[in-house]
N, C-alpha and C. Protein backbone atom coordinates (compact mmCIF):
# COMPACT_ATOMS: atom_id res chain seq x y z
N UNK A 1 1.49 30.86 -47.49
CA UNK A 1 1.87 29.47 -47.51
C UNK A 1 3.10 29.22 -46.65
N UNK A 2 3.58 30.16 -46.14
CA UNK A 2 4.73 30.39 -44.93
C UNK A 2 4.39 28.93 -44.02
N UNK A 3 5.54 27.98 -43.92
CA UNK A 3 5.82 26.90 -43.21
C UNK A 3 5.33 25.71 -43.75
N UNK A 4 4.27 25.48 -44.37
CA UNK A 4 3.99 24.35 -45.18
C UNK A 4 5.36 23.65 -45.68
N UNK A 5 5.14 22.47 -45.11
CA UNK A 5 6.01 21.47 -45.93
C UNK A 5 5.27 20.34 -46.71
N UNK A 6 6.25 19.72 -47.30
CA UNK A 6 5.59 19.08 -48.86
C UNK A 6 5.01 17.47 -47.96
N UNK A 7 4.38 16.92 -48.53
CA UNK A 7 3.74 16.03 -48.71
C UNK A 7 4.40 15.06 -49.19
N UNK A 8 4.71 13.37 -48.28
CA UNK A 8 5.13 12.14 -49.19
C UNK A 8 4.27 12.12 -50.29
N UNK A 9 3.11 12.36 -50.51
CA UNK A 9 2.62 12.26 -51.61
C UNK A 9 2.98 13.28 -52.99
N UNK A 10 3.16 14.31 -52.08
CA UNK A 10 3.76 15.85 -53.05
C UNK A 10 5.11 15.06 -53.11
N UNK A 11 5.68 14.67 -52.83
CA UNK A 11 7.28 14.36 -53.27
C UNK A 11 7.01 12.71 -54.46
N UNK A 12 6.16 12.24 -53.79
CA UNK A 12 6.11 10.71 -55.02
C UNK A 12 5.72 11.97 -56.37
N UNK A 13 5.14 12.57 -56.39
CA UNK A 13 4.20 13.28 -58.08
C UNK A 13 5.32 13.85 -58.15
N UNK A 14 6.24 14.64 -57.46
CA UNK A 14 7.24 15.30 -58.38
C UNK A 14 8.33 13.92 -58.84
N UNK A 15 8.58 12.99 -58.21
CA UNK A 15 9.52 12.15 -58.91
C UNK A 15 9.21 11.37 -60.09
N UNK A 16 7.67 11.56 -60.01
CA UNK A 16 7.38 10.86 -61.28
C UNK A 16 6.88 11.66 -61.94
N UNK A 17 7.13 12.95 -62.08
CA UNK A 17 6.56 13.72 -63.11
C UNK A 17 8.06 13.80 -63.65
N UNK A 18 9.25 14.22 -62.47
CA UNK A 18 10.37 14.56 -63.17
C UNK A 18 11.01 13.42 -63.97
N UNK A 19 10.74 11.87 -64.03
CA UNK A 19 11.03 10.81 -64.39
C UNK A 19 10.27 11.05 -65.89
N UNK A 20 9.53 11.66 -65.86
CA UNK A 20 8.38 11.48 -67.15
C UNK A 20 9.12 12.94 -67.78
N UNK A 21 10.12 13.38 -67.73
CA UNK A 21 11.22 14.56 -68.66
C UNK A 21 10.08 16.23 -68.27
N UNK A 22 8.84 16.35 -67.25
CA UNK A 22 8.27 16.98 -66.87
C UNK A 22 9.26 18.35 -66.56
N UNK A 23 9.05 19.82 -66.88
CA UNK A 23 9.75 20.65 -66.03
C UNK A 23 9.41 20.96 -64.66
N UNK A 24 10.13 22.09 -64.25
CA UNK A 24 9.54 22.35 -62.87
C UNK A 24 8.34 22.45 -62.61
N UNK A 25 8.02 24.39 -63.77
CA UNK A 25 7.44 24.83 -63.79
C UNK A 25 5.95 24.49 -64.13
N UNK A 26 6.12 23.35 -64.47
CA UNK A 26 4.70 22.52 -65.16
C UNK A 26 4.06 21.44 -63.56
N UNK A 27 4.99 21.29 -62.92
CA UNK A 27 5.24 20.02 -61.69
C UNK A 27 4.60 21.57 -60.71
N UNK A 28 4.80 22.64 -60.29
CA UNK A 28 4.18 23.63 -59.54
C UNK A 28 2.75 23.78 -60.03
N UNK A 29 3.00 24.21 -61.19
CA UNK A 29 1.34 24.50 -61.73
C UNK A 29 0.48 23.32 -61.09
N UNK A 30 0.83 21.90 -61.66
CA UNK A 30 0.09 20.73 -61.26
C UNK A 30 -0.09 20.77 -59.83
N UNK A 31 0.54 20.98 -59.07
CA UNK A 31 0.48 21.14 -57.37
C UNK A 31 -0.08 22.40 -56.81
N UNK A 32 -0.25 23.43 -57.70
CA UNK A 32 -0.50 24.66 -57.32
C UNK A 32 0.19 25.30 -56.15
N UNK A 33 1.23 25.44 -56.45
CA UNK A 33 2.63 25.24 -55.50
C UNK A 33 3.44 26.47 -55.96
N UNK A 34 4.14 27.27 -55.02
CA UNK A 34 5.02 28.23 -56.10
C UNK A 34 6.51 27.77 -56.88
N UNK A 35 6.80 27.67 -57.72
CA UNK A 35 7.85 27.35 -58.73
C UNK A 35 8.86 27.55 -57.73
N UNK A 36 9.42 27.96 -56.89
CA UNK A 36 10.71 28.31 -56.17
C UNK A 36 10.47 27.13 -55.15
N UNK A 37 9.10 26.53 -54.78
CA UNK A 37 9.20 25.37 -53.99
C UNK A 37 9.61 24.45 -54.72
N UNK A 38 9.32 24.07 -55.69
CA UNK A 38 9.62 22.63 -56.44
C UNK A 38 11.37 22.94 -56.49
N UNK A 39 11.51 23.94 -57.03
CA UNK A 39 13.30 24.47 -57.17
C UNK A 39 14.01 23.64 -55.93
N UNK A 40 13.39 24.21 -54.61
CA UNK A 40 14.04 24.20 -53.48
C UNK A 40 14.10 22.61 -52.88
N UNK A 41 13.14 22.44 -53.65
CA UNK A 41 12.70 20.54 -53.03
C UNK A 41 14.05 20.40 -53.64
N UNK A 42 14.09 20.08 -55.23
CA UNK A 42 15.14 19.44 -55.89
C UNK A 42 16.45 19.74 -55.57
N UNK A 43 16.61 20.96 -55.12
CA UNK A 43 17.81 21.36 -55.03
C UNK A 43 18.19 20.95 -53.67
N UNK A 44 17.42 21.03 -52.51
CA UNK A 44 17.73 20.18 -51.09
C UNK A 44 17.65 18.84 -50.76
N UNK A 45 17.14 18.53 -51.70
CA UNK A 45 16.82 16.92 -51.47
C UNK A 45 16.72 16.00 -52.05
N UNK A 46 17.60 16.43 -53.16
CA UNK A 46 18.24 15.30 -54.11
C UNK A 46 19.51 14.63 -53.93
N UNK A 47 19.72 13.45 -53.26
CA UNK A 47 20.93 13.06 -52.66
C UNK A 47 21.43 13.00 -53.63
N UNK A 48 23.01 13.18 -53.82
CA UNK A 48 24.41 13.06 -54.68
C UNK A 48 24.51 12.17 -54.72
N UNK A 49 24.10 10.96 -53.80
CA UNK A 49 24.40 9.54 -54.45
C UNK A 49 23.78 9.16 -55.11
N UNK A 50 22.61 9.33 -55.52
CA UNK A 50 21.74 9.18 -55.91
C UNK A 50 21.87 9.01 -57.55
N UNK A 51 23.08 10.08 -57.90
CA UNK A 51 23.43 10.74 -58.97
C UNK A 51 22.61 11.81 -59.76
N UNK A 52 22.24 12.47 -58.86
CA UNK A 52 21.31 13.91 -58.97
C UNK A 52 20.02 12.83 -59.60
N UNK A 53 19.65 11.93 -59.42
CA UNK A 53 18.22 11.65 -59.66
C UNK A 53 17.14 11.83 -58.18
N UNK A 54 15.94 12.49 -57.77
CA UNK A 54 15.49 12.65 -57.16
C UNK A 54 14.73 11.39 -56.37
N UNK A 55 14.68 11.14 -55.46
CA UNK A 55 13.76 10.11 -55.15
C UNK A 55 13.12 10.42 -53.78
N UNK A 56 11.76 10.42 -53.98
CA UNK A 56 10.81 10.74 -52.62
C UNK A 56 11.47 10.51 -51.33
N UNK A 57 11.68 9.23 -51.53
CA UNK A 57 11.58 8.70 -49.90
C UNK A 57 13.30 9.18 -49.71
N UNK A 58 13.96 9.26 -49.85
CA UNK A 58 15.04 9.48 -49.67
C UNK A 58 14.79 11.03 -49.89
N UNK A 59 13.87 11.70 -50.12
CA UNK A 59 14.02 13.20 -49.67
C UNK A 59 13.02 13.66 -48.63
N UNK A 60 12.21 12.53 -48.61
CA UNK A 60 11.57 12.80 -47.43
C UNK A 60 12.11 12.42 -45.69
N UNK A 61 13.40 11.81 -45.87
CA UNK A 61 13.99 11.53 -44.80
C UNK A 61 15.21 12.35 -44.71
N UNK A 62 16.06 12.94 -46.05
CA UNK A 62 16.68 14.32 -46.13
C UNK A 62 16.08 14.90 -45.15
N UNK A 63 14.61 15.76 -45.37
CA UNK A 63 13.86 16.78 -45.22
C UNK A 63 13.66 16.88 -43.61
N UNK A 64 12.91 15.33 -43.59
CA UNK A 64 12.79 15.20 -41.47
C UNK A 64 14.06 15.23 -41.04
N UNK A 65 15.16 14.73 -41.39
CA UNK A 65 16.72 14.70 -40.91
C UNK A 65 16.77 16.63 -40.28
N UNK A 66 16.74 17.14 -41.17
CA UNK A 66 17.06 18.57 -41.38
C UNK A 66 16.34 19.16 -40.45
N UNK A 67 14.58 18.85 -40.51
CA UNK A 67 13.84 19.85 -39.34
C UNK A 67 13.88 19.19 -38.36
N UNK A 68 14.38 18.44 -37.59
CA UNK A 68 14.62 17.74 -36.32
C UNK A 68 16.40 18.37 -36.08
N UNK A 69 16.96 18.79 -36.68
CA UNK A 69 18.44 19.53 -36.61
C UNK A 69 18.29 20.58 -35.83
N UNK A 70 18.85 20.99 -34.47
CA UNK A 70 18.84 22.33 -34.08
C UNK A 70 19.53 23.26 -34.57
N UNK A 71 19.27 24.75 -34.73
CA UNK A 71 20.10 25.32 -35.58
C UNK A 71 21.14 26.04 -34.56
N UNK A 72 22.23 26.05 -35.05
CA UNK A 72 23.45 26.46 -34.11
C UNK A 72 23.15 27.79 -33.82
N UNK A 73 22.69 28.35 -34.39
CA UNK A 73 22.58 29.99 -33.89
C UNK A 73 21.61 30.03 -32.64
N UNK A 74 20.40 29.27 -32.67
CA UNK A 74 19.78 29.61 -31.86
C UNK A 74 19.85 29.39 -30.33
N UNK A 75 19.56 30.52 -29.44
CA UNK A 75 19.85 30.87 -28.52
C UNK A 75 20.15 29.98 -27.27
N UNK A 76 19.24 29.03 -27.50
CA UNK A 76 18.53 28.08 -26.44
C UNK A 76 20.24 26.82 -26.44
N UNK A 77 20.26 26.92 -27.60
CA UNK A 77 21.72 25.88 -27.64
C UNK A 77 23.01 26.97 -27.39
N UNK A 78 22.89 28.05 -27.26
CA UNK A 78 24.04 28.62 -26.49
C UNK A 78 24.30 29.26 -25.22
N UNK A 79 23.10 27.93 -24.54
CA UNK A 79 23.14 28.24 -23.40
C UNK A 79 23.58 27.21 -22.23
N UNK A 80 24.22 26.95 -20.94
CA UNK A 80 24.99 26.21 -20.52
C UNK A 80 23.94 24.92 -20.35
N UNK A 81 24.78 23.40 -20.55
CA UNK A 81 23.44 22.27 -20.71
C UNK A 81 22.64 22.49 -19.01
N UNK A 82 23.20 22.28 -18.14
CA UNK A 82 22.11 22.70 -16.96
C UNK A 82 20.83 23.84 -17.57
N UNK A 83 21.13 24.40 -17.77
CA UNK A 83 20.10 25.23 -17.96
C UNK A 83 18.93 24.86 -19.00
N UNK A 84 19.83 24.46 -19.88
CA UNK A 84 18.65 23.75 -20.83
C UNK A 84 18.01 22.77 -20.21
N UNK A 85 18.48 22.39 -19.63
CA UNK A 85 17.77 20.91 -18.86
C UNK A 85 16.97 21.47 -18.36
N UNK A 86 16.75 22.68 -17.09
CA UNK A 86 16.08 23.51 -15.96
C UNK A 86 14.95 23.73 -17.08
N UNK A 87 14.98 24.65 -18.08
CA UNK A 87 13.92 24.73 -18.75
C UNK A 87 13.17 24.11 -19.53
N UNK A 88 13.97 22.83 -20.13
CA UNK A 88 13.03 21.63 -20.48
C UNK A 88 11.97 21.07 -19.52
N UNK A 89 13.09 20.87 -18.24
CA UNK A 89 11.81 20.50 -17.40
C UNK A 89 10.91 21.45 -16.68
N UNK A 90 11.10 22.46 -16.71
CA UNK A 90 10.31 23.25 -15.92
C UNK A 90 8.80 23.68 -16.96
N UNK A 91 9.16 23.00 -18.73
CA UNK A 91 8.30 23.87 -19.22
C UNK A 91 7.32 22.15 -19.44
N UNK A 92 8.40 20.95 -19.37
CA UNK A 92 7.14 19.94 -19.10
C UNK A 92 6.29 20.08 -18.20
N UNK A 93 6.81 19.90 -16.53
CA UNK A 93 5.94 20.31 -15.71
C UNK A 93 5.09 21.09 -15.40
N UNK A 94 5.12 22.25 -16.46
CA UNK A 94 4.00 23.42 -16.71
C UNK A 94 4.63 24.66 -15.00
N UNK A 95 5.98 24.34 -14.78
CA UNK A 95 6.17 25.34 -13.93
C UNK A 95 6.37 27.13 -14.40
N UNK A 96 5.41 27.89 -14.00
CA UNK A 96 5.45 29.30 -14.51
C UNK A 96 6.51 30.08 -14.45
N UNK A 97 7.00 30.92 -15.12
CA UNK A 97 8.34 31.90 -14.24
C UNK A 97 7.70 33.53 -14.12
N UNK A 98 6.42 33.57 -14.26
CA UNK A 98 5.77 34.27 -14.16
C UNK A 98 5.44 34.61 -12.85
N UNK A 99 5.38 35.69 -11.69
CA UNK A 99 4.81 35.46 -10.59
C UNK A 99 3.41 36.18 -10.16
């Protein structure tokens, strides 16, 4: 199940299961989901303003916020911006570096 992400619809059933005093572990079973996902939903994407109450849409825009984030480690961003540019475009244009 490596990379699957949840579903606006998988996020509306957990807010209203967890609204309905539902546990996790009962909210996975129902989704057939592993228990450490539902964990990880709630625990990443329950805004603090919110006052730890969960709400879909506001974790479903958490969630896209986050995978549209580049991650600082990776390589491609520690590299000088010319260059990133050179290979953005070279990999739109379908130019090879292969010879």
């Amino acid at each position: 199940m490596q990379g699957k992400h949840l579903t606006q619809k998988e996020r509306f059933y957990i807010e209203k299961r967890r609204g309905e005093g539902v546990n996790q572990a009962t909210i996975a079973r129902e989704l057939a989901l592993p228990r450490s996902t539902i964990s990880r939903e709630l625990r990443r994407n329950t805004d603090p303003t919110f006052n730890g109450v969960y709400c879909c849409r506001r974790a479903d825009t958490l969630a896209r916020e986050r995978r549209h984030k580049p991650l600082p480690n990776n390589a491609f961003y520690q590299l000088e911006p010319h260059i990133q540019n050179f290979i953005r475009q070279a990999l739109c244009s379908g130019i090879g570096f292969v010879e």
